[in-house]
C-alpha atoms as a PDB file:
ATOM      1  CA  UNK A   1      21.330  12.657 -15.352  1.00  0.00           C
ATOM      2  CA  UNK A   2      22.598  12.895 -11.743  1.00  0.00           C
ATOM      3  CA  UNK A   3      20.818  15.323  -9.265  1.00  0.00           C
ATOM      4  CA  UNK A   4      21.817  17.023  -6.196  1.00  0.00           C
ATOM      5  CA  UNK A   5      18.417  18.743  -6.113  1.00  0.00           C
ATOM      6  CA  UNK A   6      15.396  19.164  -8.185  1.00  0.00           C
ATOM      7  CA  UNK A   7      13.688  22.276  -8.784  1.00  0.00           C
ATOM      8  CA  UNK A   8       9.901  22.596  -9.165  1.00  0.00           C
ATOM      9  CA  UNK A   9       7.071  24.242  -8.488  1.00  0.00           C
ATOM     10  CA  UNK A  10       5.302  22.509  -5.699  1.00  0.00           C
ATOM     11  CA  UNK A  11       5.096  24.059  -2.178  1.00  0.00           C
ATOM     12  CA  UNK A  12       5.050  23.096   0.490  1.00  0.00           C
ATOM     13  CA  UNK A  13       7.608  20.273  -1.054  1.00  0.00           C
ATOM     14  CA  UNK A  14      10.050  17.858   1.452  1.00  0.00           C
ATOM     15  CA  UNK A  15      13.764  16.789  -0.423  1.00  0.00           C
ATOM     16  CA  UNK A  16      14.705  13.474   0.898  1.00  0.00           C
ATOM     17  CA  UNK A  17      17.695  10.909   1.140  1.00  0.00           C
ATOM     18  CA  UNK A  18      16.884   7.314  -0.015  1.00  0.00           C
ATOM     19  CA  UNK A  19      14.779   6.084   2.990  1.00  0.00           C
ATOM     20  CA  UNK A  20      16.929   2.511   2.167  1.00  0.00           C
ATOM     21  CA  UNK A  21      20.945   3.475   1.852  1.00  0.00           C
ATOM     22  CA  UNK A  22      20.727   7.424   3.071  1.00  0.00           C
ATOM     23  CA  UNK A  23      22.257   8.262  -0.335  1.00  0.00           C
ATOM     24  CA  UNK A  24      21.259  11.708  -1.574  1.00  0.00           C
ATOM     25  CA  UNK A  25      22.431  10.917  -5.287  1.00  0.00           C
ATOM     26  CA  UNK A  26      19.246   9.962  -7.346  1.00  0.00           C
ATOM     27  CA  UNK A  27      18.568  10.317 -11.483  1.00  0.00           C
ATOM     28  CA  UNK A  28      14.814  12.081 -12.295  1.00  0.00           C
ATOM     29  CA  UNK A  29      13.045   8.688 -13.706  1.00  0.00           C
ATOM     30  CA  UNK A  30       9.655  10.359 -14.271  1.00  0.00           C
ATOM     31  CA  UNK A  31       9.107  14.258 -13.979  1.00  0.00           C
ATOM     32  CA  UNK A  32       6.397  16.628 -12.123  1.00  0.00           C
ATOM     33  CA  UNK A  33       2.967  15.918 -13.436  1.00  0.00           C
ATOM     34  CA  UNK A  34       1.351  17.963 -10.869  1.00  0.00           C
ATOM     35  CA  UNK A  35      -0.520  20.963 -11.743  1.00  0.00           C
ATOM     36  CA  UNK A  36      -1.773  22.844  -8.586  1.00  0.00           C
ATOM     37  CA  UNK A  37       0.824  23.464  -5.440  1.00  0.00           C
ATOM     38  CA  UNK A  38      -1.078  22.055  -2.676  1.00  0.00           C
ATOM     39  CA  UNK A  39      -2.797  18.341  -2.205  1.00  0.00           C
ATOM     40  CA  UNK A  40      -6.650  17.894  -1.097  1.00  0.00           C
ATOM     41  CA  UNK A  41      -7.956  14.863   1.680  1.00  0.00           C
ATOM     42  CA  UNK A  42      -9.472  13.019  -1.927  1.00  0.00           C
ATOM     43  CA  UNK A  43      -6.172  12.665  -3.501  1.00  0.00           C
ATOM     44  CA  UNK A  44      -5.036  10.118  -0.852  1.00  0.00           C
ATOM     45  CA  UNK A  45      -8.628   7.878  -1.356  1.00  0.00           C
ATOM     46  CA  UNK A  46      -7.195   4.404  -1.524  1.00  0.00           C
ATOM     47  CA  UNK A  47      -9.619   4.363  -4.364  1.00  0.00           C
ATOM     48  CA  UNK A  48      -8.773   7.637  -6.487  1.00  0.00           C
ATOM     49  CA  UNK A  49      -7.883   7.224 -10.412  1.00  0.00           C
ATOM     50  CA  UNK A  50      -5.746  10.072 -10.666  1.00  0.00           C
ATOM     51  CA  UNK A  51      -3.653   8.030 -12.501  1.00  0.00           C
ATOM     52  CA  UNK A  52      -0.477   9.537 -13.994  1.00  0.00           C
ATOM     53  CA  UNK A  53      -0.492  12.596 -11.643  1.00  0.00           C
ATOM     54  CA  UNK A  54       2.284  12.952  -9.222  1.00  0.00           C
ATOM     55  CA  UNK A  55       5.370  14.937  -8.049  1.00  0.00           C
ATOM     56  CA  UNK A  56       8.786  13.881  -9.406  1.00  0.00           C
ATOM     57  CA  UNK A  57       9.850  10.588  -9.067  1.00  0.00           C
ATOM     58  CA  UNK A  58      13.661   9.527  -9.014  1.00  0.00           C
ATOM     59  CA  UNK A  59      16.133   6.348  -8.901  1.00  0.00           C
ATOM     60  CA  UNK A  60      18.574   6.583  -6.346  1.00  0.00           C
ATOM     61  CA  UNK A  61      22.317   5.654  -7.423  1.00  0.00           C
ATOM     62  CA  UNK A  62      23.432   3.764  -4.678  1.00  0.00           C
ATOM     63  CA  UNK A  63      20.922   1.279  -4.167  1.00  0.00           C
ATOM     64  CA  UNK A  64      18.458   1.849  -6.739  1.00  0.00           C
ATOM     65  CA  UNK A  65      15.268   2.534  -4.655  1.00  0.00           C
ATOM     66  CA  UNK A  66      12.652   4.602  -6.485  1.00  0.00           C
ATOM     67  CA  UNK A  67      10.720   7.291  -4.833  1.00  0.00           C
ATOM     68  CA  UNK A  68       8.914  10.635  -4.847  1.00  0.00           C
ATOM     69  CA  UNK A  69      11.115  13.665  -4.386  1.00  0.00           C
ATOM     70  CA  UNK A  70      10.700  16.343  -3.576  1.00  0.00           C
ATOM     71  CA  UNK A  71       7.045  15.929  -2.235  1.00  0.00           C
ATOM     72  CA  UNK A  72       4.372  17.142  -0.180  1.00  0.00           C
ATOM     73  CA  UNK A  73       5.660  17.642   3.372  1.00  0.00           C
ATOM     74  CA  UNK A  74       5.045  14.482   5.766  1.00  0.00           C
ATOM     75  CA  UNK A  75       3.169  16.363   8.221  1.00  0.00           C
ATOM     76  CA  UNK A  76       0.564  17.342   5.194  1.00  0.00           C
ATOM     77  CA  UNK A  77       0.641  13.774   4.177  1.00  0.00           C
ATOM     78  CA  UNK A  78      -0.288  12.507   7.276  1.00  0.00           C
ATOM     79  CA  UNK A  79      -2.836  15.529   8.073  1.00  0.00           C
ATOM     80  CA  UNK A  80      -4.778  14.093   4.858  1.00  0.00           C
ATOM     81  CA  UNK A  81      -4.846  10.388   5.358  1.00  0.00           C
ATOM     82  CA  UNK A  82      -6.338  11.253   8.870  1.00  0.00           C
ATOM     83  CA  UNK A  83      -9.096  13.832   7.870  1.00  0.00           C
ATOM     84  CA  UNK A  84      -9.712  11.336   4.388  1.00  0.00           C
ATOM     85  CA  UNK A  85     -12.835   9.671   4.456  1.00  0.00           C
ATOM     86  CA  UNK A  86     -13.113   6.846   0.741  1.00  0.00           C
ATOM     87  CA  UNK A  87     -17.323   5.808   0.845  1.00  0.00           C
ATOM     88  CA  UNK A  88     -16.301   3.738  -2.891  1.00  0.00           C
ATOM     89  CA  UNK A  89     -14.013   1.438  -0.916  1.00  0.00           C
ATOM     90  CA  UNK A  90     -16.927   0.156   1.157  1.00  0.00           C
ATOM     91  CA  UNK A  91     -18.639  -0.226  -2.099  1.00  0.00           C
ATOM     92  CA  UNK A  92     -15.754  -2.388  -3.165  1.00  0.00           C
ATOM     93  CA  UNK A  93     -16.345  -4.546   0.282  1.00  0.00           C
ATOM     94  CA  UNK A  94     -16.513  -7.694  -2.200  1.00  0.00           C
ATOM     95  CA  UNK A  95     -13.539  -7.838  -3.588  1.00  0.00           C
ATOM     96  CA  UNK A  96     -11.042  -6.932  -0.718  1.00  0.00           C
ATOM     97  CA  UNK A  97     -13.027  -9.863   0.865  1.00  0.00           C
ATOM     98  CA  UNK A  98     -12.576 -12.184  -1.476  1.00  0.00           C
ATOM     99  CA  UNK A  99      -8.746 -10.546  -2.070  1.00  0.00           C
ATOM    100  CA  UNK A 100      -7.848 -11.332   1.697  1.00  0.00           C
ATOM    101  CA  UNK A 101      -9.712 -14.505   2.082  1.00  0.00           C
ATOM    102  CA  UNK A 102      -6.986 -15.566  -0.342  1.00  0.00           C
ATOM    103  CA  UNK A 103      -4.260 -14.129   1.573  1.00  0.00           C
ATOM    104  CA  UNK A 104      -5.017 -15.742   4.951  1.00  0.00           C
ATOM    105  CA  UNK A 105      -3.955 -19.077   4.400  1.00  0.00           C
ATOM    106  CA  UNK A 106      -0.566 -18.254   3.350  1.00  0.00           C
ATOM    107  CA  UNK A 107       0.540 -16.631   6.442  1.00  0.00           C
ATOM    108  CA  UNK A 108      -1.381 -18.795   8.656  1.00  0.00           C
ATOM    109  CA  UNK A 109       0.884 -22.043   7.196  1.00  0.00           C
ATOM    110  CA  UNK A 110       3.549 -20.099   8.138  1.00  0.00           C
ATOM    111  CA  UNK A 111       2.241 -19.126  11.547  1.00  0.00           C
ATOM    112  CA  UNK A 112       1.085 -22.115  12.364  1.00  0.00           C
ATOM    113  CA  UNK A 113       3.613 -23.560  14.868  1.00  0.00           C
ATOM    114  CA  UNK A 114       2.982 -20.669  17.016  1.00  0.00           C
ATOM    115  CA  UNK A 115       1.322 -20.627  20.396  1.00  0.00           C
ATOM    116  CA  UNK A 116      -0.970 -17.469  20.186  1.00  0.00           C
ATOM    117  CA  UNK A 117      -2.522 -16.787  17.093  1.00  0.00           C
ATOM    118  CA  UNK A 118      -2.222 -12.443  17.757  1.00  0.00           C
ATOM    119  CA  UNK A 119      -2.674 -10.378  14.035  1.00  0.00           C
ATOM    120  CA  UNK A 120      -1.994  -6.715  13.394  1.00  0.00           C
ATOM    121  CA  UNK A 121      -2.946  -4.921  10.383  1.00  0.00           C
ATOM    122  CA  UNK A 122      -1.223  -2.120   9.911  1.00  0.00           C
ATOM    123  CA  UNK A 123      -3.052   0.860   7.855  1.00  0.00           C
ATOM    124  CA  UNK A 124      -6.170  -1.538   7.991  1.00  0.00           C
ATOM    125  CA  UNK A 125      -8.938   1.230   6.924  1.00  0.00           C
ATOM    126  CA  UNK A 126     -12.373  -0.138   7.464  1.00  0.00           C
ATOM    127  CA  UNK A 127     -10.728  -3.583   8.825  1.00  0.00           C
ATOM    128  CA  UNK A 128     -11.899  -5.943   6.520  1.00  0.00           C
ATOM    129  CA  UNK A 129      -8.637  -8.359   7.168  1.00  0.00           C
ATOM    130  CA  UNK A 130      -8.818  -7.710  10.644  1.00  0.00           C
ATOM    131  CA  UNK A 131     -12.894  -8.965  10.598  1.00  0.00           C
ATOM    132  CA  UNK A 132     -11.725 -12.058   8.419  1.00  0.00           C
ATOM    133  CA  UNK A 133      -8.959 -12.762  10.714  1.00  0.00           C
ATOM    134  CA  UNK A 134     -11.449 -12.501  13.538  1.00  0.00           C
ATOM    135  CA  UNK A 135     -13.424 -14.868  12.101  1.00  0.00           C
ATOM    136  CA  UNK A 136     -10.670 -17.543  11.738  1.00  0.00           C
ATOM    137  CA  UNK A 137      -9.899 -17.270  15.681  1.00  0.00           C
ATOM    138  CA  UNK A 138      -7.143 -14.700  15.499  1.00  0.00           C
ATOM    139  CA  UNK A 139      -6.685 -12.164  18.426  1.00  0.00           C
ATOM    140  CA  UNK A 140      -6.848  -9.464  15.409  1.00  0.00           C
ATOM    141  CA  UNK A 141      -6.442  -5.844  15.863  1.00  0.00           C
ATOM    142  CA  UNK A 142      -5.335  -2.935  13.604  1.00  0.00           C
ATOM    143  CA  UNK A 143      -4.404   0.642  13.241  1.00  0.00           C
ATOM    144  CA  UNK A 144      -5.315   3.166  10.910  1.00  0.00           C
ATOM    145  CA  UNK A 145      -4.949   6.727  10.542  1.00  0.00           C
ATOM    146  CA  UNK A 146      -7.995   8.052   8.521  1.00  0.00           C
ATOM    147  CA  UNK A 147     -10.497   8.576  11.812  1.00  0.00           C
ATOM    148  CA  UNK A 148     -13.340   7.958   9.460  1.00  0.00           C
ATOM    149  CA  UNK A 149     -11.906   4.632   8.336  1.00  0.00           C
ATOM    150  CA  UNK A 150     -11.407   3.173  11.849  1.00  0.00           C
ATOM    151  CA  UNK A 151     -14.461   4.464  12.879  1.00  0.00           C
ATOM    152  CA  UNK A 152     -16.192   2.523  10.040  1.00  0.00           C
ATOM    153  CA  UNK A 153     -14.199  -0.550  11.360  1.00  0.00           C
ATOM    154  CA  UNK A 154     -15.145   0.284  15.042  1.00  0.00           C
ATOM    155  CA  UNK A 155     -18.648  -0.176  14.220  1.00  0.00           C
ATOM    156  CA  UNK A 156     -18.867  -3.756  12.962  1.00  0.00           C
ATOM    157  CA  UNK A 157     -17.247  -4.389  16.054  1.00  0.00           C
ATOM    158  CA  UNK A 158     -13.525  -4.646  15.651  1.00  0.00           C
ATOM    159  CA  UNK A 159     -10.369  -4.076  17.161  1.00  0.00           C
ATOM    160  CA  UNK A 160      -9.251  -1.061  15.399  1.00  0.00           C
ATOM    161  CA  UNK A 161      -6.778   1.993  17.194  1.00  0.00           C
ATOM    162  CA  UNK A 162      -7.516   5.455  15.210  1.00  0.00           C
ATOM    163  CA  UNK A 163      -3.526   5.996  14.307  1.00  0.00           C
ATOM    164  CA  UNK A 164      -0.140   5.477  13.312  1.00  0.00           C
ATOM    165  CA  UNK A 165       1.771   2.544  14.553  1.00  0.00           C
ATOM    166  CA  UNK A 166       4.020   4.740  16.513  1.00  0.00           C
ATOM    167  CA  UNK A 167       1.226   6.244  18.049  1.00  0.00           C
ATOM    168  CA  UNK A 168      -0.709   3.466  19.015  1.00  0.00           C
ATOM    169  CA  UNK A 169       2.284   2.174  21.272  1.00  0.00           C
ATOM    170  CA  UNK A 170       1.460  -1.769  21.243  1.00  0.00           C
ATOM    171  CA  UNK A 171       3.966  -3.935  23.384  1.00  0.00           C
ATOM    172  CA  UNK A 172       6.567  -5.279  21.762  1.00  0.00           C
ATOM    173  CA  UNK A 173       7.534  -9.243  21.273  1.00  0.00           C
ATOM    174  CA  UNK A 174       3.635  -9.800  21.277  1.00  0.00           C
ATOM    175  CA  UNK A 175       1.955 -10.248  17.333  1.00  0.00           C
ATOM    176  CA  UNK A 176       3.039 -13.778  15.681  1.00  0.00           C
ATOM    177  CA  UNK A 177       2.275 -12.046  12.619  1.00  0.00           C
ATOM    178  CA  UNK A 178       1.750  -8.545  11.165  1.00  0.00           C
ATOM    179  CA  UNK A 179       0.416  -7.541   7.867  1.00  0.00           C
ATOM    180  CA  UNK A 180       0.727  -4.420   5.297  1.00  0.00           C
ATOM    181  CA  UNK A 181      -1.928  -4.726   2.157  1.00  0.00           C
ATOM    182  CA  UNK A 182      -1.085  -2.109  -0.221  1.00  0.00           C
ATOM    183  CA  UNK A 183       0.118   0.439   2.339  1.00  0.00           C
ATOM    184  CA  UNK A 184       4.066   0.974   2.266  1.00  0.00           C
ATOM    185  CA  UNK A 185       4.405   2.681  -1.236  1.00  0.00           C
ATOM    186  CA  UNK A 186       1.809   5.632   0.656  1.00  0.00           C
ATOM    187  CA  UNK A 187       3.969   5.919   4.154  1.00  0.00           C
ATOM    188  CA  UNK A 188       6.469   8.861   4.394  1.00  0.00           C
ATOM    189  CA  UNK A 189       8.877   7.111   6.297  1.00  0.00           C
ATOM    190  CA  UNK A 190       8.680   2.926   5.558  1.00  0.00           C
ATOM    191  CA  UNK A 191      11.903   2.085   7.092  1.00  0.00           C
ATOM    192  CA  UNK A 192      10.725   3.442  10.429  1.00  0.00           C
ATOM    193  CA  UNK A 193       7.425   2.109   9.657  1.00  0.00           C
ATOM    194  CA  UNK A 194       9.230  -1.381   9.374  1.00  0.00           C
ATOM    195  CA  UNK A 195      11.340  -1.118  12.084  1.00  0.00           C
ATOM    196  CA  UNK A 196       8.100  -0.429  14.638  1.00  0.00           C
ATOM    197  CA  UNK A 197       6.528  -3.876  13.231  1.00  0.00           C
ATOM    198  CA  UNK A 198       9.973  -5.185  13.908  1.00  0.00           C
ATOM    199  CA  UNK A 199       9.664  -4.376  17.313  1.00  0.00           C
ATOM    200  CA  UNK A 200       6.061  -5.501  18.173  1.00  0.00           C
ATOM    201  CA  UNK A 201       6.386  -9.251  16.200  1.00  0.00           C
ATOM    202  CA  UNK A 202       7.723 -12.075  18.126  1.00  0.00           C
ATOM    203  CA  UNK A 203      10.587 -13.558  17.278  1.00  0.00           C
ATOM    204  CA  UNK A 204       9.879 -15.657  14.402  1.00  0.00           C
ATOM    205  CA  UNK A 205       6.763 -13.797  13.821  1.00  0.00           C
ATOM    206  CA  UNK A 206       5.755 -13.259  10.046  1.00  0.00           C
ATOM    207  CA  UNK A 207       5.589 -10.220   7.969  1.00  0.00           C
ATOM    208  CA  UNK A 208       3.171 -10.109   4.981  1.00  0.00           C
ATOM    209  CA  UNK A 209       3.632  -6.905   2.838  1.00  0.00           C
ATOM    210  CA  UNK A 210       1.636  -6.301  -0.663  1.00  0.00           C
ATOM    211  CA  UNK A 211       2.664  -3.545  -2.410  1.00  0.00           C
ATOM    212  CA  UNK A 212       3.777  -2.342  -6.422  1.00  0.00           C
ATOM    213  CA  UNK A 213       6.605  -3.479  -8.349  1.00  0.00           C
ATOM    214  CA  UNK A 214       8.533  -0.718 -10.131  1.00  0.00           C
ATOM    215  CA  UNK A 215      10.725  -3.389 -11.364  1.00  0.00           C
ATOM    216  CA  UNK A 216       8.045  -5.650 -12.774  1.00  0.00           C
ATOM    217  CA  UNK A 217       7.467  -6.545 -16.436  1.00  0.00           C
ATOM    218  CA  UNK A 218       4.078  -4.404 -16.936  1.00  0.00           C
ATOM    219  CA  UNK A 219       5.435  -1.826 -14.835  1.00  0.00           C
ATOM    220  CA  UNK A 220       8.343  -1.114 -17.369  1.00  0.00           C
ATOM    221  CA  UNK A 221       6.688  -1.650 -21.077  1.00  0.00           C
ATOM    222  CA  UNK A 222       3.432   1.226 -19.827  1.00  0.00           C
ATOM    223  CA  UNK A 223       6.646   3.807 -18.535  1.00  0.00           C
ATOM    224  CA  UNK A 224       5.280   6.751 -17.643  1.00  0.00           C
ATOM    225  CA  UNK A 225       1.114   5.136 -18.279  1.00  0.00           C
ATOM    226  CA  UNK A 226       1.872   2.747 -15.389  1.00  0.00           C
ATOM    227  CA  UNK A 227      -1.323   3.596 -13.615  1.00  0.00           C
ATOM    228  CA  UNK A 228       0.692   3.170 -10.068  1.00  0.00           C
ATOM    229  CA  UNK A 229       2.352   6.341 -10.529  1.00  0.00           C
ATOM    230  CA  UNK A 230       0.236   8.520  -8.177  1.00  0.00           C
ATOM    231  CA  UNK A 231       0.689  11.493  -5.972  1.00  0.00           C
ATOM    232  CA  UNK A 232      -0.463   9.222  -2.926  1.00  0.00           C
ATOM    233  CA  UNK A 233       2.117   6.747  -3.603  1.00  0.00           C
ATOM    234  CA  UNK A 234       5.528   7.886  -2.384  1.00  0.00           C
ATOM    235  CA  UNK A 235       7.725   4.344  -3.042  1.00  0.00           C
ATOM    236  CA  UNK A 236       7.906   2.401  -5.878  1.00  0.00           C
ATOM    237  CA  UNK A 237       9.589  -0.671  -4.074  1.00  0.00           C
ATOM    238  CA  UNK A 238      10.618  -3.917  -6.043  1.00  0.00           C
ATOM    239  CA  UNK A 239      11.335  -7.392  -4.429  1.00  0.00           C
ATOM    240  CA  UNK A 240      14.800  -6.425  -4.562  1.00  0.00           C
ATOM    241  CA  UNK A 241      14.821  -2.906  -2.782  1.00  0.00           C
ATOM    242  CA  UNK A 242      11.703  -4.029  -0.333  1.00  0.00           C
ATOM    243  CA  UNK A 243      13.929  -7.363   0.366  1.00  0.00           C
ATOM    244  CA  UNK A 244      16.707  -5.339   1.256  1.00  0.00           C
ATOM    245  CA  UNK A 245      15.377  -3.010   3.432  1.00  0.00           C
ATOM    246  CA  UNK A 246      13.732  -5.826   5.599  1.00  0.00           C
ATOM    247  CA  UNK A 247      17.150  -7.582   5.604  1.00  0.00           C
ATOM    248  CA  UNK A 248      18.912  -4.890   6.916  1.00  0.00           C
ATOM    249  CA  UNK A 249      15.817  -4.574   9.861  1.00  0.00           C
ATOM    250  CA  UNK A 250      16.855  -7.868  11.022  1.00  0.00           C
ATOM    251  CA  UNK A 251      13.914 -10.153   8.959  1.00  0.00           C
ATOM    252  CA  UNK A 252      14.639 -13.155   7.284  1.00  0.00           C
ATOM    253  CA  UNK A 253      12.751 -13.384   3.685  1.00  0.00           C
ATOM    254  CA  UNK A 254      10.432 -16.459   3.238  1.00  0.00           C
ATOM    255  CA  UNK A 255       9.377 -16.000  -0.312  1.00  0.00           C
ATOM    256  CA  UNK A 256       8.161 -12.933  -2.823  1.00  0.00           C
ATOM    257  CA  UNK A 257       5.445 -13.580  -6.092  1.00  0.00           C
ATOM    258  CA  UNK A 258       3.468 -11.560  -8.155  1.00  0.00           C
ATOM    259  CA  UNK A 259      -0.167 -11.816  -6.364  1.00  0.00           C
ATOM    260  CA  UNK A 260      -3.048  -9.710  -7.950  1.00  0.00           C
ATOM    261  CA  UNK A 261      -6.495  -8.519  -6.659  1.00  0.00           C
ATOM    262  CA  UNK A 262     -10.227  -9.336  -7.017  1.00  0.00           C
ATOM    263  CA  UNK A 263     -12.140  -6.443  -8.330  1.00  0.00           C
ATOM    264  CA  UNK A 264     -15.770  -5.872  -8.813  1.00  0.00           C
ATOM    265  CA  UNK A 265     -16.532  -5.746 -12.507  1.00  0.00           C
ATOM    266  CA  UNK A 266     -18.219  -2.762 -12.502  1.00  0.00           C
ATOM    267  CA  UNK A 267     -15.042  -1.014 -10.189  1.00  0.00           C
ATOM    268  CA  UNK A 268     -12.591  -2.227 -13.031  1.00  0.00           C
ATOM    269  CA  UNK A 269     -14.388  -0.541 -15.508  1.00  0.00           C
ATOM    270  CA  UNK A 270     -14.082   3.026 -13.916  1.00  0.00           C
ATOM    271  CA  UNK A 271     -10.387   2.203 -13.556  1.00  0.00           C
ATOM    272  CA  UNK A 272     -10.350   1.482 -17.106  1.00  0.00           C
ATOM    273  CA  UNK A 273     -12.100   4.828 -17.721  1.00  0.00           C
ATOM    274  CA  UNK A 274      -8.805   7.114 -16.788  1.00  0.00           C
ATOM    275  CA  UNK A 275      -7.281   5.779 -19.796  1.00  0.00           C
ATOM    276  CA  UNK A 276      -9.774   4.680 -22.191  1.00  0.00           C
ATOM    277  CA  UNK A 277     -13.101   6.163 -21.597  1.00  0.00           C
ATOM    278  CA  UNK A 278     -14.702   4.371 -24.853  1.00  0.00           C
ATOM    279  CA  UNK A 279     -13.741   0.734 -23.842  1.00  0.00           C
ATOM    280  CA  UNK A 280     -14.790   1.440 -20.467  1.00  0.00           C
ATOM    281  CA  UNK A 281     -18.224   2.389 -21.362  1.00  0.00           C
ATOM    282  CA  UNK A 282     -18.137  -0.723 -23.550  1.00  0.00           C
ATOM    283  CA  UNK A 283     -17.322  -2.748 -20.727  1.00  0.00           C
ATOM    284  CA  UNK A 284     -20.203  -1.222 -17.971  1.00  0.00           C
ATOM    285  CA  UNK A 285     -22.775  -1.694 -20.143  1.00  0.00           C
ATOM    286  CA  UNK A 286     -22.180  -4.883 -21.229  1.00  0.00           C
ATOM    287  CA  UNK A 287     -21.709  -6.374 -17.322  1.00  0.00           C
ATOM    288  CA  UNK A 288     -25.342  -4.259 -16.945  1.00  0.00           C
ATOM    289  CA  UNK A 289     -26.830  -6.000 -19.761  1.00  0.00           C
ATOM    290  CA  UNK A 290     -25.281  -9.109 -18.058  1.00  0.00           C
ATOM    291  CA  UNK A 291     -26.019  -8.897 -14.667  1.00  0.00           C
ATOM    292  CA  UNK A 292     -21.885  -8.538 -13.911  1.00  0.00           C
ATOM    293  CA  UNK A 293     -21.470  -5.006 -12.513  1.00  0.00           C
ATOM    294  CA  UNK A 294     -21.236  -6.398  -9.023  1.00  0.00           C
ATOM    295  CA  UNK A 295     -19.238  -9.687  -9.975  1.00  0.00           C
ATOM    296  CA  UNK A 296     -15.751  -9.768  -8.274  1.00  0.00           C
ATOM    297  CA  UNK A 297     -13.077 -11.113 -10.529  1.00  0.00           C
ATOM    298  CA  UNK A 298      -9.591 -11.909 -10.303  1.00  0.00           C
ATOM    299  CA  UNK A 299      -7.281  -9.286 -11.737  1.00  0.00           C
ATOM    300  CA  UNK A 300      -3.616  -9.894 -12.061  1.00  0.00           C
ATOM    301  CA  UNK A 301      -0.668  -8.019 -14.269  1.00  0.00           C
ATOM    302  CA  UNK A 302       2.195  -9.347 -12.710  1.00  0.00           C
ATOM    303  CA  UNK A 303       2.749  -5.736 -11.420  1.00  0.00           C
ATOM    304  CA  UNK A 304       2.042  -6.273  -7.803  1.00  0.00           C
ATOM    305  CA  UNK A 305       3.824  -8.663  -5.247  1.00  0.00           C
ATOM    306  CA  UNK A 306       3.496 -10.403  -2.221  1.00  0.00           C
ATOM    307  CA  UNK A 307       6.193 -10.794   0.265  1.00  0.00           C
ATOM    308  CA  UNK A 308       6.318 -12.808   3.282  1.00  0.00           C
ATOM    309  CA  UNK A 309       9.418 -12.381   5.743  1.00  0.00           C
ATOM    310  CA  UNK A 310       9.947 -13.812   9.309  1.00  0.00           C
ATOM    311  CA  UNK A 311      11.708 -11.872  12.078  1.00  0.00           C
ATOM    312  CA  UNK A 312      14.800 -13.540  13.180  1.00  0.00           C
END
C-alpha cells in the first residue's frame, strides 16, 4: 500500500519525509497502537515496558528506512526527554556497567593511534560511560537532555552539559571519538544529530552507535510483538539504512555486529512481564529463592547492533 499521508487520531502529530533520502513515499508497516492523543514525561523512561504501543510506523520506498509517522511533534518530544526523570535506570547501574565496560575496548583499539584521548557521549543520562571512560584516562564529557539525568551525572563528579548537542556548542575537529548507546532510534532528527558529531570528531575520529535492528532475524519472526516497537523510539534503523546515512555524512564504516546487553536478573524478569506475566513471576521468584535478582547477565537476540565508523 503506498501513502501520501496517513490519517489518525493523534494530536498534536508531525508528517515527515524520510530523514535518510527526503522521499515522502512510505508503505504503513505497523499501524497506530496508541490509545490517548497526547504523550506523558514516563513514556520516554529509557526504562519503560510499554512495549507494543506506538504511533504508526512506515517503510519508506526509496530507500527503505523505517520510521514513526506521523508522530508526536519534535518540540513535545524534546519538552519530555528534558522534564523526564527514570530512578529504575540507576537501579540498573550494574548492568550498563558491565554493558559499557565491554564496549570500551573496541573503540579504544581503534582510537588508539591518536594523540589525545577526548570522548563524548552523546545522550549520556546519568554518565555511566562517561565515568568508565574517566576512569581509563579519557578527557570524557557528555550531553544529555533530561536535566534530572545530567544532574544525577553532575553529582558523581562528571563532565556532563544539561542538553542537546546543538545546544551545547562544543568546538569542532576536537573528540577522537564520539559515542551513541541506544539513543538514535529516540532523536527526532538523527541525520542532523549525525552531522553535529560529524563536525566536532577529528578527522579520523571514531563513531560508535548502538541501536535496534528492524532488519534483524528476531526482529522479523515477533512482527508486530517485537518489543522495540515503542512510542519513544522514532527509527527503526538497520546496518544497511544506519550505514548509509553515515556514508552520505562523510564517515567511513569500520565494521557492524549484533552486540547485546547485560541485564540484572531481576530487571529481565519485569521485561518479561509485558508479555508473559506467568513466566515472569516464575522467573523472580526463583532468582529470590536463589540469591539472583541482582545478578547481571548477558542478554543477546541478535536484534541489536553495534556500529563503529571513522570520519574521513
Amino acid at each position: 500500500m503506498m501513502l501520501k499521508a496517513l490519517s489518525v487520531s493523534i494530536t498534536p502529530n508531525e508528517q515527515i519525509p524520510c530523514n535518510l533520502c527526503g522521499a515522502q513515499n512510505f508503505q504503513l508497516v505497523y499501524p497506530s497502537t496508541l490509545t490517548r492523543d497526547t504523550p506523558t514525561a514516563q513514556d520516554f523512561r529509557c526504562t519503560s515496558a510499554a512495549y507494543g504501543v506506538h504511533p504508526p510506523i512506515v517503510r519508506c520506498n526509496g530507500c527503505g528506512l523505517v520510521y514513526a509517522n506521523p508522530r508526536w511533534a519534535s518540540a513535545v518530544v524534546q519538552e519530555n526527554y528534558s522534564v523526564v526523570q527514570d530512578p529504575i535506570y540507576v537501579q540498573e547501574r550494574e548492568g550498563r556497567v558491565l554493558t559499557f565496560t565491554r564496549n570500551l575496548k573496541p573503540f579504544e583499539d581503534l582510537a588508539r593511534a591518536s594523540a589525545t584521548r577526548r570522548l563524548l557521549d552523546v545522550g549520556c543520562h546519568i554518565g555511566v560511560m562517561v565515568e568508565l571512560a574517566q576512569a581509563r584516562g579519557w578527557e570524557a564529557w557528555g550531553v544529555e537532555p533530561s536535566t534530572w539525568a545530567a544532574e544525577q551525572a553532575r553529582a558523581r563528579g562528571l563532565n556532563v552539559i544539561t542538553g542537546t548537542l546543538a545546544e551545547a556548542k562544543l568546538p569542532e575537529n576536537y573528540f577522537d571519538v564520539v559515542t551513541l548507546w541506544d539513543v538514535v532510534e529516540h532523536l527526532t532528527d538523527p541525520r542532523a544529530e549525525l552531522d553535529q558529531i560529524h563536525r566536532v570528531l577529528k578527522p579520523g575520529g571514531i563513531l560508535a552507535v548502538h541501536t535496534i535492528d528492524i532488519e534483524s532475524a528476531f526482529a522479523r519472526v515477533l512482527g508486530k510483538r517485537w518489543p522495540w516497537l515503542m512510542e519513544m523510539h522514532l527509527y527503526y534503523f538497520s546496518p544497511h539504512t544506519l550505514g548509509k546515512m553515515l556514508q552520505t555524512l562523510g564517515f567511513e564504516i569500520v565494521r557492524a555486529n549484533p552486540q547485546g546487553r547485560f541485564l540484572r536478573v531481576g530487571y529481565l524478569a519485569t521485561r518479561i512481564a509485558a508479555y508473559n506475566p506467568t513466566l515472569a513471576r516464575w522467573i523472580h521468584a526463583l532468582a529470590a529463592r536463589l540469591n539472583l535478582l541482582e545478578k547481571a547477565i548477558p542478554v543477546n537476540f541478535g536484534d541489536l547492533f553495534t556500529m563503529h565508523a571513522r570520519k574521513k
